[in-house]
Protein backbone atom coordinates (compact mmCIF):
# COMPACT_ATOMS: atom_id res chain seq x y z
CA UNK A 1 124.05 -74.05 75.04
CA UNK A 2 121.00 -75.43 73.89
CA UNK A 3 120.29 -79.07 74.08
CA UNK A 4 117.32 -79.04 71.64
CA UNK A 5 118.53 -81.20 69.20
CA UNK A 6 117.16 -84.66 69.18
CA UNK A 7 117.62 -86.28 65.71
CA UNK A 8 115.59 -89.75 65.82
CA UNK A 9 115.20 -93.22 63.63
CA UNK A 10 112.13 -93.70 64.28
CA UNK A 11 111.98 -96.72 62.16
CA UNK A 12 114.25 -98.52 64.43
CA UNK A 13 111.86 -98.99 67.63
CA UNK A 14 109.41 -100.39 64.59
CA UNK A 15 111.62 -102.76 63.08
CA UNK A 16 113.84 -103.75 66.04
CA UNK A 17 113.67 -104.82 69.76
CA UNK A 18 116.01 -103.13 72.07
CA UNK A 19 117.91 -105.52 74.47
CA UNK A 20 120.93 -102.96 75.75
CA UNK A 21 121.31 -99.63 74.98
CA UNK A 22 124.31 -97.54 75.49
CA UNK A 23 125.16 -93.94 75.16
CA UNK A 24 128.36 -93.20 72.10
CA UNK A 25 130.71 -90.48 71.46
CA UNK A 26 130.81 -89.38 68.13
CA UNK A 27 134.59 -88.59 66.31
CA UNK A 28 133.67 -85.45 64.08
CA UNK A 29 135.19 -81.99 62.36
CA UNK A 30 134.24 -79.43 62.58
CA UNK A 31 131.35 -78.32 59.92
CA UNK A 32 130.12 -81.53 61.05
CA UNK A 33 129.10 -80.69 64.72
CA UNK A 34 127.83 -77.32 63.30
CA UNK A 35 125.42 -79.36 60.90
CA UNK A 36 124.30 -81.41 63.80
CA UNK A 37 123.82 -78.14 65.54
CA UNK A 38 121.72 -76.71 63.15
CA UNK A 39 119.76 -80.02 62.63
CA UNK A 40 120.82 -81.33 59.70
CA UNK A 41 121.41 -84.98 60.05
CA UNK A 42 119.63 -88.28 59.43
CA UNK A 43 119.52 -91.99 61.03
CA UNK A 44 117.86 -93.35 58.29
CA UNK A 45 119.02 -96.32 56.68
CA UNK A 46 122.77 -95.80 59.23
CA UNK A 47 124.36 -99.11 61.08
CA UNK A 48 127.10 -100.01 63.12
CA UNK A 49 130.11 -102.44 63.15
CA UNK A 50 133.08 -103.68 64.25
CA UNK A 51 136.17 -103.05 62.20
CA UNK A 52 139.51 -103.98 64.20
CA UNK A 53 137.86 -103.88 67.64
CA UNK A 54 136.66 -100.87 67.03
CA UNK A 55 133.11 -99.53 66.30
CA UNK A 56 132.22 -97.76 63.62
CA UNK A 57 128.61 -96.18 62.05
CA UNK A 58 128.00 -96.40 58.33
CA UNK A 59 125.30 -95.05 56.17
CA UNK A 60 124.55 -91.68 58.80
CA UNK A 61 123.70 -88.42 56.85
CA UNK A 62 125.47 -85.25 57.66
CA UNK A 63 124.45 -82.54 55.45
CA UNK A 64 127.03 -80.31 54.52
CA UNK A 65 126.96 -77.14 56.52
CA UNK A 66 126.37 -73.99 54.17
CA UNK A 67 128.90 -71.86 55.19
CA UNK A 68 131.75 -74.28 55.09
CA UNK A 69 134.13 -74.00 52.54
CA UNK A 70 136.74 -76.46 50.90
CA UNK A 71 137.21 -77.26 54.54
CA UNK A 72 133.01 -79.15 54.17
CA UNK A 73 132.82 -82.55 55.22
CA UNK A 74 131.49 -85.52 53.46
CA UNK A 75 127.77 -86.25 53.91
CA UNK A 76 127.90 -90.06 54.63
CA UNK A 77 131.35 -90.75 55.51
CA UNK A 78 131.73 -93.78 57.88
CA UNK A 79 131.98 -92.34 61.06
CA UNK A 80 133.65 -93.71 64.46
CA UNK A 81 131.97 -94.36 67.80
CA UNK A 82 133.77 -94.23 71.24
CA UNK A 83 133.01 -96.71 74.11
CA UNK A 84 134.58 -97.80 77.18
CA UNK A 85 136.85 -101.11 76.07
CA UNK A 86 134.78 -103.47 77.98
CA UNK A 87 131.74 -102.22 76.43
CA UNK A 88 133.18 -102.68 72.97
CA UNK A 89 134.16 -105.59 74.00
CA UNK A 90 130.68 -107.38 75.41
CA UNK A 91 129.12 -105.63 72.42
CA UNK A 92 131.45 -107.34 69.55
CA UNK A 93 131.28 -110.75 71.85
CA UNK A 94 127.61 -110.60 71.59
CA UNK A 95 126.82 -109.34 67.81
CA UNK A 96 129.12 -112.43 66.75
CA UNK A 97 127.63 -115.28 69.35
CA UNK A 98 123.51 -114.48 68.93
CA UNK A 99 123.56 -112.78 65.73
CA UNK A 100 122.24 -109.53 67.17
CA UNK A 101 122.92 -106.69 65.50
CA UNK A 102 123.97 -102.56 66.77
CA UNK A 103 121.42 -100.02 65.72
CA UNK A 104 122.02 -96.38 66.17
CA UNK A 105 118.46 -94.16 66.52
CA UNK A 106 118.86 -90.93 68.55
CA UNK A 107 121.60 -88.08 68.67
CA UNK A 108 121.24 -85.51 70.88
CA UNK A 109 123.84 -83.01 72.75
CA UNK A 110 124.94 -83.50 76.02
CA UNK A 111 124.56 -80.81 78.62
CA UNK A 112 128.48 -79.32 78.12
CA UNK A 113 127.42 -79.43 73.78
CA UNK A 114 129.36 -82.53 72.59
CA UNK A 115 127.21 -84.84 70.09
CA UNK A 116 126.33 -88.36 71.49
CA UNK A 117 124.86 -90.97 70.10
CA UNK A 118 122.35 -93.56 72.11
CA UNK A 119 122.63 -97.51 70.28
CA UNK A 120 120.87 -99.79 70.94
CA UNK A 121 121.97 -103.70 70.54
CA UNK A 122 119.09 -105.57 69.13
CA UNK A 123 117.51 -108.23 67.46
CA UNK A 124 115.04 -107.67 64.38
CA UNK A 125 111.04 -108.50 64.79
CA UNK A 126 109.21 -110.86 62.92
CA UNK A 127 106.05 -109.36 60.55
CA UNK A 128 103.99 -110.58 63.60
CA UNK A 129 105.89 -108.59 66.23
CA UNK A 130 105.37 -105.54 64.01
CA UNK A 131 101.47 -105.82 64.10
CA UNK A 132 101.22 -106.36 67.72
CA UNK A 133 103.32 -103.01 68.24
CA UNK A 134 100.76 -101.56 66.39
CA UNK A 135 97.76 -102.58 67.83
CA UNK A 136 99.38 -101.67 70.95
CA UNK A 137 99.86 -98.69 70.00
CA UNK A 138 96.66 -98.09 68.57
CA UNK A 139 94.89 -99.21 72.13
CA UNK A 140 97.42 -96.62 73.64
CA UNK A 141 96.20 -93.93 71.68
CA UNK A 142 92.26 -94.99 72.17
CA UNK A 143 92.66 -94.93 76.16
CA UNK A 144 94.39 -91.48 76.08
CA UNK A 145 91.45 -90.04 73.85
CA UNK A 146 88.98 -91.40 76.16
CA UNK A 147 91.15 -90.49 79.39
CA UNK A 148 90.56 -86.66 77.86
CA UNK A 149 87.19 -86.57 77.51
């Protein structure tokens, strides 16, 4: 089985700071798995909440899988996660005390093939926060450029 699938928001890590992050079971059918198999799915724009103690993902893109038939999925159907109860728990208690908020950016396959999901429970960054995680960035690069010379 290969694990090299590693979809990615990398927007999130720009626009968010990551307090906790936790690793999510994803409830799918089955063109869906073979989709995320093949590499066709997208973070972008996707976030997570609570609906009846439960949590849920909204707005993540499956593309249909190309041999499916009438059996195909939908491409952004809301989608359920699967925690531990106390997790779910802490996680709710927290998103409605601080205003924080649950943002999903990696999927990847775990070592027996089953899609997971990493979230992360965060709180957005200020336009100031943004620039400094550039500019830290930027040195980053500049040292490792000069460290290979």
């Amino acid at each position: 089985m290969s694990n090299e699938i590693n979809i990615r928001n990398k927007r999130a890590s720009f626009d968010y700071e990551f307090i906790e992050e936790y690793t999510a079971g994803i409830v799918l059918t089955g063109t869906e798995i073979k989709s995320i198999r093949a590499g066709k799915a997208s973070l972008v724009d996707s976030y997570c909440y609570f609906h009846r103690g439960e949590l849920w993902i909204k707005g993540m893109n499956i593309s249909e899988y190309k041999l499916g038939t009438y059996y195909n999925h939908e491409e952004k159907r809301e989608r359920k996660l699967l925690l531990t109860h106390k997790e779910l728990v802490k996680l709710e208690r927290k998103v409605k005390e601080s205003g924080l908020t649950i943002i999903a950016y990696k999927v990847f396959l775990n070592e027996k093939g089953f899609a997971k999901m990493r979230i992360a429970l965060a709180k957005g960054k200020k336009e100031y926060d943004k620039r400094e995680s550039l500019k830290l960035k930027d040195a980053k690069k500049d040292m490792d450029r000069a460290m290979k010379r």
